[in-house]
C-alpha atoms as a PDB file:
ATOM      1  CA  UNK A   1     -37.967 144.062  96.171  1.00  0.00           C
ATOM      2  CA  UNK A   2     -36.631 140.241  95.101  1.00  0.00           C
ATOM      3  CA  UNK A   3     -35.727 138.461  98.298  1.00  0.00           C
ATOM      4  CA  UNK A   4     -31.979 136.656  98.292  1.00  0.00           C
ATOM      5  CA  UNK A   5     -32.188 133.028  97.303  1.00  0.00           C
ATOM      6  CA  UNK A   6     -29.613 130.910  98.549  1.00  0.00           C
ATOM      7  CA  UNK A   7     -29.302 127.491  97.031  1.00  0.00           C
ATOM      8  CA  UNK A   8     -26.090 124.540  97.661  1.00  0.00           C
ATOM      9  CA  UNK A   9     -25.303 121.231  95.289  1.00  0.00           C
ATOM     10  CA  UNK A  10     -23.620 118.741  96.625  1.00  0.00           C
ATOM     11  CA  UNK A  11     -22.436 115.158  95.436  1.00  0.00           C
ATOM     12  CA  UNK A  12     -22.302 112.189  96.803  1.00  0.00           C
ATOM     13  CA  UNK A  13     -20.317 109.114  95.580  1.00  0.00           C
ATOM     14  CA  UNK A  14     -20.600 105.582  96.418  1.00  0.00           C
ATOM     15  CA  UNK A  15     -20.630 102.154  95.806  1.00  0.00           C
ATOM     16  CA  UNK A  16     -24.309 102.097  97.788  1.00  0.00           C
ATOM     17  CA  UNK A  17     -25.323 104.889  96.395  1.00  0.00           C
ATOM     18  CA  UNK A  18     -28.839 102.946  94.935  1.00  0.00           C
ATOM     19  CA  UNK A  19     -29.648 102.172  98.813  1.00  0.00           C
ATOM     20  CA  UNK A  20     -28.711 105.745 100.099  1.00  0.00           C
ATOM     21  CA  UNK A  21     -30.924 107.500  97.370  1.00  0.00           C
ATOM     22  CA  UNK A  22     -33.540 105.204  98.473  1.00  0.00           C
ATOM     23  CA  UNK A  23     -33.215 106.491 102.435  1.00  0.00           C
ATOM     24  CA  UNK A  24     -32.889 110.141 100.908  1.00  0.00           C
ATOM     25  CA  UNK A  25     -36.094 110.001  98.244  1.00  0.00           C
ATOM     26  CA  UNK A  26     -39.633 109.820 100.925  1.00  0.00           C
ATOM     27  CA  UNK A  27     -37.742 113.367 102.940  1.00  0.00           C
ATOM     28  CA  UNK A  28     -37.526 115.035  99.560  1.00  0.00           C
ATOM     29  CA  UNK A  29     -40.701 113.912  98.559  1.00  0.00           C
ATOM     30  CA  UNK A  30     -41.785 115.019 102.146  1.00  0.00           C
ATOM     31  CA  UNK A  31     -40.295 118.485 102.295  1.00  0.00           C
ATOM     32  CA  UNK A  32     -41.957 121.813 103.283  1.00  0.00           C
ATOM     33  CA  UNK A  33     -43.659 123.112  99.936  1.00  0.00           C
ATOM     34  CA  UNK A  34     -42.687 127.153  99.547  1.00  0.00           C
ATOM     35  CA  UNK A  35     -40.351 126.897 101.850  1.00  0.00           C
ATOM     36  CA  UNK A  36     -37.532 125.140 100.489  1.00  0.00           C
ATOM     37  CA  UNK A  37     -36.403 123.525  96.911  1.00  0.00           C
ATOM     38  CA  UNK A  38     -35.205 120.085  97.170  1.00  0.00           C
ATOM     39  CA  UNK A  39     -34.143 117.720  93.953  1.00  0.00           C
ATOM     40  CA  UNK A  40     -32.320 114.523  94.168  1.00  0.00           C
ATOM     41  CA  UNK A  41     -31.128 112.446  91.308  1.00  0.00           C
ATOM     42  CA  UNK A  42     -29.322 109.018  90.639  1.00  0.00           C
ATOM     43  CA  UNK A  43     -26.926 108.935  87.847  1.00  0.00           C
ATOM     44  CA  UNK A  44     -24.531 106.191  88.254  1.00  0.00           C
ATOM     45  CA  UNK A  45     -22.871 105.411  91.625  1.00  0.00           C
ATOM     46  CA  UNK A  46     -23.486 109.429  91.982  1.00  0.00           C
ATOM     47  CA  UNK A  47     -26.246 110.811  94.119  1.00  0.00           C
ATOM     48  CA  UNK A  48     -26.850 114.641  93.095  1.00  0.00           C
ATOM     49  CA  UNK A  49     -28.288 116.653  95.703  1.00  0.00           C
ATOM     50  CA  UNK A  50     -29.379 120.359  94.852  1.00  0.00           C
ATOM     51  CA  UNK A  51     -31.669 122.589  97.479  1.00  0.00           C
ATOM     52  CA  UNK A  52     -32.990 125.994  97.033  1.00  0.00           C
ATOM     53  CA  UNK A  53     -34.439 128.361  99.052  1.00  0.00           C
ATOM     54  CA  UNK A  54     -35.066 132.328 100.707  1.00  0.00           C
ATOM     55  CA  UNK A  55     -33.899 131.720 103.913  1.00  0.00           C
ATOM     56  CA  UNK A  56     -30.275 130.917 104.683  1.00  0.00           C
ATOM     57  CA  UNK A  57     -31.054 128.839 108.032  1.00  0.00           C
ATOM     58  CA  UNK A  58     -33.699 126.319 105.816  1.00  0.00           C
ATOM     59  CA  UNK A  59     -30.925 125.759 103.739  1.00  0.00           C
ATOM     60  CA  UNK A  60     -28.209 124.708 106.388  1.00  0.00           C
ATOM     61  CA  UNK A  61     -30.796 122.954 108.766  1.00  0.00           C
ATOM     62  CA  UNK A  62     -31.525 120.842 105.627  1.00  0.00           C
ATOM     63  CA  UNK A  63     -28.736 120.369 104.018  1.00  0.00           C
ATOM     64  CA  UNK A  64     -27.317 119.025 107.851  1.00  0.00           C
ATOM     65  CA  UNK A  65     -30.277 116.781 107.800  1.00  0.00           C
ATOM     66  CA  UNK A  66     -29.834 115.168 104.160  1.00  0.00           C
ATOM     67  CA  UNK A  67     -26.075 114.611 105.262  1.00  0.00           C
ATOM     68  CA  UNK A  68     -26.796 113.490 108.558  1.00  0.00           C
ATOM     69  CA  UNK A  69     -29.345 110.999 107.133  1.00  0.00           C
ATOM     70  CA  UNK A  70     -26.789 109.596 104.215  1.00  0.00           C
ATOM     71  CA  UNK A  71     -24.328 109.176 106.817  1.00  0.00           C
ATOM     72  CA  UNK A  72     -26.287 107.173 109.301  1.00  0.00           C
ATOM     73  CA  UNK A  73     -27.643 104.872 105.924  1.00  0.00           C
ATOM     74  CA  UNK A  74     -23.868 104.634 105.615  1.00  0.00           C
ATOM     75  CA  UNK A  75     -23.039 103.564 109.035  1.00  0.00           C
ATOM     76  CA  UNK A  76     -26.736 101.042 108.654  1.00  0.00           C
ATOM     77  CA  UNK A  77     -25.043  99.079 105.821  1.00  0.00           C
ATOM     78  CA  UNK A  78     -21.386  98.789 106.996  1.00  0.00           C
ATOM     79  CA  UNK A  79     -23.137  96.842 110.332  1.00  0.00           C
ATOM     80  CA  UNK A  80     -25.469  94.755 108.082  1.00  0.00           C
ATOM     81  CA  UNK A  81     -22.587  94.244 104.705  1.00  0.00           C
END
């Protein structure tokens, strides 16, 4: 029996976007192996988010954590700008 996968994509636009898919890029490249499918591109001023995984609770505890993170680069560089 095939377990469920759940899996979100999400986009996010801005003129930072370079310096928010830099904060994003070492968590992807840090996340839990078998667990959870994480990809993150740059095209543009558009970051693409996509994760992918069994277990519906890894996918909303990380997706919360990928926003959370974005936001609070966000809230970094309207202080500092």
């Amino acid at each position: 029996m095939s377990r469920r996968r759940f899996s979100t994509k999400v986009e996010i636009k801005t003129k930072n976007s370079q310096i928010i898919y830099v904060a994003l890029k070492p968590d992807i490249n840090n996340s839990i192996e078998g667990h959870i499918s994480t990809n993150l591109k740059l095209i543009g001023d558009t970051i693409f988010l996509n994760i992918d995984t069994d277990d519906l609770s890894h996918l909303r505890a990380s997706l919360n954590s990928y926003l959370r993170l974005a936001k609070s680069a966000t809230n970094c560089l309207d202080i500092t700008l």
